[in-house]
N, C-alpha and C. Protein backbone atom coordinates (compact mmCIF):
# COMPACT_ATOMS: atom_id res chain seq x y z
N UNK A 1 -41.57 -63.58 -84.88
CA UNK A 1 -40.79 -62.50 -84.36
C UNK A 1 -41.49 -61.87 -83.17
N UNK A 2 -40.73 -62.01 -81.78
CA UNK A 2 -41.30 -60.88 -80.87
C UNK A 2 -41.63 -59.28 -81.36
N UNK A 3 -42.91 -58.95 -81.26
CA UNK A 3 -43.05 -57.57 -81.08
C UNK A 3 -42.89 -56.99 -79.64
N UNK A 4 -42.11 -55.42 -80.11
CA UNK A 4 -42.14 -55.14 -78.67
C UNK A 4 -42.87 -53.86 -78.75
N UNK A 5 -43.55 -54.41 -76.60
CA UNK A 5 -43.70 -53.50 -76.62
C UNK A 5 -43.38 -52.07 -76.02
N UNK A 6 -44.39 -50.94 -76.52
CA UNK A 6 -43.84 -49.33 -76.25
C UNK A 6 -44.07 -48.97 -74.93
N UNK A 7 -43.77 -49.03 -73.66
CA UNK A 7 -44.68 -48.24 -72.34
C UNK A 7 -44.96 -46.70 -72.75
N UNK A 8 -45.94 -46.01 -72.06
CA UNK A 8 -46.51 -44.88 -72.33
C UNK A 8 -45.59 -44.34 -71.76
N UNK A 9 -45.08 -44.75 -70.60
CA UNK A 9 -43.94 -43.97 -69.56
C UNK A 9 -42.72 -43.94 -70.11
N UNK A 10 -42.54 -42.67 -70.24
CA UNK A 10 -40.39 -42.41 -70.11
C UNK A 10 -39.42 -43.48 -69.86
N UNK A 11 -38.72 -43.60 -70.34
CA UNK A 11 -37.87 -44.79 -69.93
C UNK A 11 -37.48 -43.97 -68.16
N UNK A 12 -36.61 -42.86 -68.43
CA UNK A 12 -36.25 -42.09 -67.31
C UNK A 12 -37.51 -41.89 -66.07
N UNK A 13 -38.63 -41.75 -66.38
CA UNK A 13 -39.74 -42.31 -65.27
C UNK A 13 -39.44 -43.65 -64.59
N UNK A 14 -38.89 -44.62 -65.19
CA UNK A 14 -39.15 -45.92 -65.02
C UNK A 14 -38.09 -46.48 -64.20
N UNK A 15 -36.69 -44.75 -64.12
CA UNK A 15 -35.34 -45.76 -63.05
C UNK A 15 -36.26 -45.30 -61.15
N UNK A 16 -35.23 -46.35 -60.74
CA UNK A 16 -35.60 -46.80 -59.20
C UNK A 16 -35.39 -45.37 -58.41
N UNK A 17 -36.12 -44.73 -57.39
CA UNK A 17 -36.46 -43.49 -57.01
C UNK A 17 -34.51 -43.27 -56.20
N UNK A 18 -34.06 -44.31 -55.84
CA UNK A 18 -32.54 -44.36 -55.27
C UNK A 18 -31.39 -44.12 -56.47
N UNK A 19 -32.07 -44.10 -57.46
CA UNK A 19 -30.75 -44.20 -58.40
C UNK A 19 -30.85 -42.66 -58.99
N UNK A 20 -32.32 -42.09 -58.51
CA UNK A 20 -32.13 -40.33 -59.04
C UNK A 20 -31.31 -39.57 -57.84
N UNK A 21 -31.77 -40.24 -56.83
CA UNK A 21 -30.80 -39.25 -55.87
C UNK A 21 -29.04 -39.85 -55.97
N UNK A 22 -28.78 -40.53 -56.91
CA UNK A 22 -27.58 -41.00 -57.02
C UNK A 22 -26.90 -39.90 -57.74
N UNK A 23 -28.13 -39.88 -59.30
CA UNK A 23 -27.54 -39.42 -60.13
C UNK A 23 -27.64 -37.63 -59.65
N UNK A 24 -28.70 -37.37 -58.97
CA UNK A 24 -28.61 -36.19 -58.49
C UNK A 24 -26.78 -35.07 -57.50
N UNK A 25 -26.58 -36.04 -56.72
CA UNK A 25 -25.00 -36.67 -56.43
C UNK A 25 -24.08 -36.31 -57.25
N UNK A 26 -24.30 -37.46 -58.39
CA UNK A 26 -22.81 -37.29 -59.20
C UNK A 26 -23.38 -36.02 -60.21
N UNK A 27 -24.13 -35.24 -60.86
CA UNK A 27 -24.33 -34.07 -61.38
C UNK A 27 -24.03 -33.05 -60.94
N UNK A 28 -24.11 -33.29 -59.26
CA UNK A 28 -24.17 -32.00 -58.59
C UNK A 28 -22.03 -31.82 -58.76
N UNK A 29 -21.78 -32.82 -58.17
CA UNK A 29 -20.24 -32.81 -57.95
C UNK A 29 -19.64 -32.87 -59.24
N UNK A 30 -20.24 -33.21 -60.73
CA UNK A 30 -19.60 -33.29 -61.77
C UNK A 30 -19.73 -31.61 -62.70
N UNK A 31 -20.60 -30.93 -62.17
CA UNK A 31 -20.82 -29.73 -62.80
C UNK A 31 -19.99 -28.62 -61.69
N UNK A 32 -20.13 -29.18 -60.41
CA UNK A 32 -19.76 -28.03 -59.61
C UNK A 32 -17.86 -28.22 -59.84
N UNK A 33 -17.46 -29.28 -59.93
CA UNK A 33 -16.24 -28.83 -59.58
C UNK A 33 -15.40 -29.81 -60.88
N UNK A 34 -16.21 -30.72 -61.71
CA UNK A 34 -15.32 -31.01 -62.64
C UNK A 34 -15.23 -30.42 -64.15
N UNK A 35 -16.27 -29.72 -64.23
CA UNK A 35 -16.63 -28.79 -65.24
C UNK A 35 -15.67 -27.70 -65.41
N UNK A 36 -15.40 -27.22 -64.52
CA UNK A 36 -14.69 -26.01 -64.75
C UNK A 36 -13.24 -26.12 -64.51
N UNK A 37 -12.93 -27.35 -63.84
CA UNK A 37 -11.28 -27.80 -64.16
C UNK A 37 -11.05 -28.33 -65.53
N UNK A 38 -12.17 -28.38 -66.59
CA UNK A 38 -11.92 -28.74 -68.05
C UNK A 38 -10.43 -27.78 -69.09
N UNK A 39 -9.97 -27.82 -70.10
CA UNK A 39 -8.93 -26.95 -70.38
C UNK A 39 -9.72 -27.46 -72.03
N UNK A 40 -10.64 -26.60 -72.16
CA UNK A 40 -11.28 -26.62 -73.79
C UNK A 40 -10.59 -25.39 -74.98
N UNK A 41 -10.26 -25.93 -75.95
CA UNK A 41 -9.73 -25.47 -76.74
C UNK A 41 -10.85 -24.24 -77.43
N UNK A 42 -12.24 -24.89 -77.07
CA UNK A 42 -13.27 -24.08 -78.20
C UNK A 42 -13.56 -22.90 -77.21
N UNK A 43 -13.24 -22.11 -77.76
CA UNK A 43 -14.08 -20.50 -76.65
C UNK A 43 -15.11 -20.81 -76.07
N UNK A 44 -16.41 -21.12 -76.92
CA UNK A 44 -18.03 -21.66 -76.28
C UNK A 44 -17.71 -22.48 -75.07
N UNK A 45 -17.43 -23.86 -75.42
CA UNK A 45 -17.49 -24.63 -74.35
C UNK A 45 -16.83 -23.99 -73.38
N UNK A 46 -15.77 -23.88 -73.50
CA UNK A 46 -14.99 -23.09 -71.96
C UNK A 46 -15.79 -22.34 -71.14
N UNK A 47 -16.79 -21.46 -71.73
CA UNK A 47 -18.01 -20.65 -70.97
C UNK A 47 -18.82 -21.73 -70.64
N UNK A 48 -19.30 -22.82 -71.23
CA UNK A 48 -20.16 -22.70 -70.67
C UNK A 48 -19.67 -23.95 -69.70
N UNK A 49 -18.58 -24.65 -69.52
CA UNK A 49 -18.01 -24.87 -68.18
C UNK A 49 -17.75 -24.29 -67.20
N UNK A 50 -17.72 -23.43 -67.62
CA UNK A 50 -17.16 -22.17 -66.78
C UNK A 50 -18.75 -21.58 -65.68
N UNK A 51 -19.67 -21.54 -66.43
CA UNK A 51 -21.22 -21.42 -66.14
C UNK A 51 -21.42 -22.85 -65.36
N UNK A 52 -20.75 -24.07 -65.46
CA UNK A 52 -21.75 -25.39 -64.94
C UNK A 52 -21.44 -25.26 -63.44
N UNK A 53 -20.94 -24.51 -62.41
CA UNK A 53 -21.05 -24.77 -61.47
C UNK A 53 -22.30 -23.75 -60.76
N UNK A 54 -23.17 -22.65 -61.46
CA UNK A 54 -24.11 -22.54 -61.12
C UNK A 54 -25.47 -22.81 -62.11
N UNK A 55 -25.64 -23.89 -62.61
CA UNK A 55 -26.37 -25.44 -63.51
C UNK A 55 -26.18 -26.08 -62.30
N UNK A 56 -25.06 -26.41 -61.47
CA UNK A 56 -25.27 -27.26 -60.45
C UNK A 56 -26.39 -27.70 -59.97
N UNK A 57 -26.98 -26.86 -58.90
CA UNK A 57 -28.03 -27.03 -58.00
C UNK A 57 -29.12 -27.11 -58.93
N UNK A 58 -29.51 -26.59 -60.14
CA UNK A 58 -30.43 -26.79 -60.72
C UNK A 58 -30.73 -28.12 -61.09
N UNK A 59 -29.70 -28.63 -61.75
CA UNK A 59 -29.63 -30.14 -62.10
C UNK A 59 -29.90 -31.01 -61.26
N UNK A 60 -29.08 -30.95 -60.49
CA UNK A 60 -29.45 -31.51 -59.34
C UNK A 60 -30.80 -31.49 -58.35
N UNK A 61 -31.53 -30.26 -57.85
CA UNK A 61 -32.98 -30.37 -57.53
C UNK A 61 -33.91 -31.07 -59.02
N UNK A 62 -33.50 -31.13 -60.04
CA UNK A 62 -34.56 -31.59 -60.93
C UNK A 62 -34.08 -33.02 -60.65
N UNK A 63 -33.29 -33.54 -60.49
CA UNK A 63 -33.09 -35.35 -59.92
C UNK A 63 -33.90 -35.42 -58.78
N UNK A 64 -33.35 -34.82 -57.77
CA UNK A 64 -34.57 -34.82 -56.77
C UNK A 64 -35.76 -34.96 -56.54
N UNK A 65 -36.14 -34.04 -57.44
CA UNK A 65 -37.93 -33.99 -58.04
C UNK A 65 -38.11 -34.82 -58.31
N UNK A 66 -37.42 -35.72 -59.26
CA UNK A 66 -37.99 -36.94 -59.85
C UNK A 66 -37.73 -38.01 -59.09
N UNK A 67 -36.94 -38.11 -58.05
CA UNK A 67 -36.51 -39.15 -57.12
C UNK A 67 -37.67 -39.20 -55.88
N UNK A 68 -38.20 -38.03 -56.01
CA UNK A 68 -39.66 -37.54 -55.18
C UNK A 68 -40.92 -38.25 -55.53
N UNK A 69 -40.86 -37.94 -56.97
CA UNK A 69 -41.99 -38.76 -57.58
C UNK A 69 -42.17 -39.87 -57.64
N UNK A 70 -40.77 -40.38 -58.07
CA UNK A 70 -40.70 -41.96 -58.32
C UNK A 70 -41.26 -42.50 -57.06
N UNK A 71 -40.23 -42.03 -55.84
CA UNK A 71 -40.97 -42.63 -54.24
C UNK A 71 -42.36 -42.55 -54.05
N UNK A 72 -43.00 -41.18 -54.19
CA UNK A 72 -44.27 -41.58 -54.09
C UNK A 72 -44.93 -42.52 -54.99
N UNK A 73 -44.70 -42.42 -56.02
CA UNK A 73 -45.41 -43.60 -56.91
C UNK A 73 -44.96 -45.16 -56.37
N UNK A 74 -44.21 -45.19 -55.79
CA UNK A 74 -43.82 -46.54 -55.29
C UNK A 74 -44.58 -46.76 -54.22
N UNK A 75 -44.23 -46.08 -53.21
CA UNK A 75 -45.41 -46.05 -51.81
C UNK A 75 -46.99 -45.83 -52.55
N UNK A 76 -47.42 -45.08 -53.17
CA UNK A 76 -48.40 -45.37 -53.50
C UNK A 76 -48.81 -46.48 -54.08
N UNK A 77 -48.58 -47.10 -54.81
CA UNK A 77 -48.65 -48.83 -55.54
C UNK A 77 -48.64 -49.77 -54.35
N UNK A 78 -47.65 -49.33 -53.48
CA UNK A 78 -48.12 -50.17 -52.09
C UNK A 78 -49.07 -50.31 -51.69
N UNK A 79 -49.37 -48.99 -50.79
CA UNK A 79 -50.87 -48.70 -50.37
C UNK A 79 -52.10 -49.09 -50.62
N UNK A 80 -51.83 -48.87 -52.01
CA UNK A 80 -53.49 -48.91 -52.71
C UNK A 80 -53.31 -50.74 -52.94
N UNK A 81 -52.47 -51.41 -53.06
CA UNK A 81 -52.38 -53.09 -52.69
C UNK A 81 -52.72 -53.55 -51.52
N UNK A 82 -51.99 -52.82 -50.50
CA UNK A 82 -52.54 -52.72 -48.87
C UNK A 82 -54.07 -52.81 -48.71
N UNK A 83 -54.89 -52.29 -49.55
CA UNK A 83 -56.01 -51.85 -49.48
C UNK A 83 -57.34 -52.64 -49.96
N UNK A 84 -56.72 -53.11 -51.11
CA UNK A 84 -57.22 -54.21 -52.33
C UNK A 84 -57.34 -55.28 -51.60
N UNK A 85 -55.88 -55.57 -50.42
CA UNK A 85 -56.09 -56.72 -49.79
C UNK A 85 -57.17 -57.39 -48.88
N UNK A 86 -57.66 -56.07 -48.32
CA UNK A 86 -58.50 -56.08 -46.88
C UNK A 86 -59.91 -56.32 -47.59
């Protein structure tokens, strides 16, 4: 039987630094303006759709951040190969 294995890293660490500013994108446009065209039966939720279009930008700069990181960690893995080479 294959064992598998665990990475120490996040799965969510591990998507491509282009696919956070994707998802950064569709969060921003799915909280700002499809959230609150919802028609919820439950009182709660209705608030707090009603609340997701300022969650927006928040959500969205935290994709960012991580679409930040991811890039540098990519350019960095370059570099320091760049370097190894010489």
């Amino acid at each position: 039987m294959k064992k598998r294995r665990h990475s120490p890293i996040p799965y969510f660490l591990r998507i491509p630094w282009w696919l956070c500013v994707l998802l950064a994108i569709v969060s921003y446009c799915i909280l700002k303006y499809f959230a609150p065209q919802l028609q919820l039966s439950n009182k709660t939720l209705q608030n707090l759709a009603m609340a997701a279009p300022g969650l927006a930008p928040i959500a969205a700069t935290l994709f960012l951040l991580l679409a930040a990181i991811r890039l540098y960690d990519v350019d960095g893995d370059e570099a320091d190969d760049d370097c190894k080479e010489k």
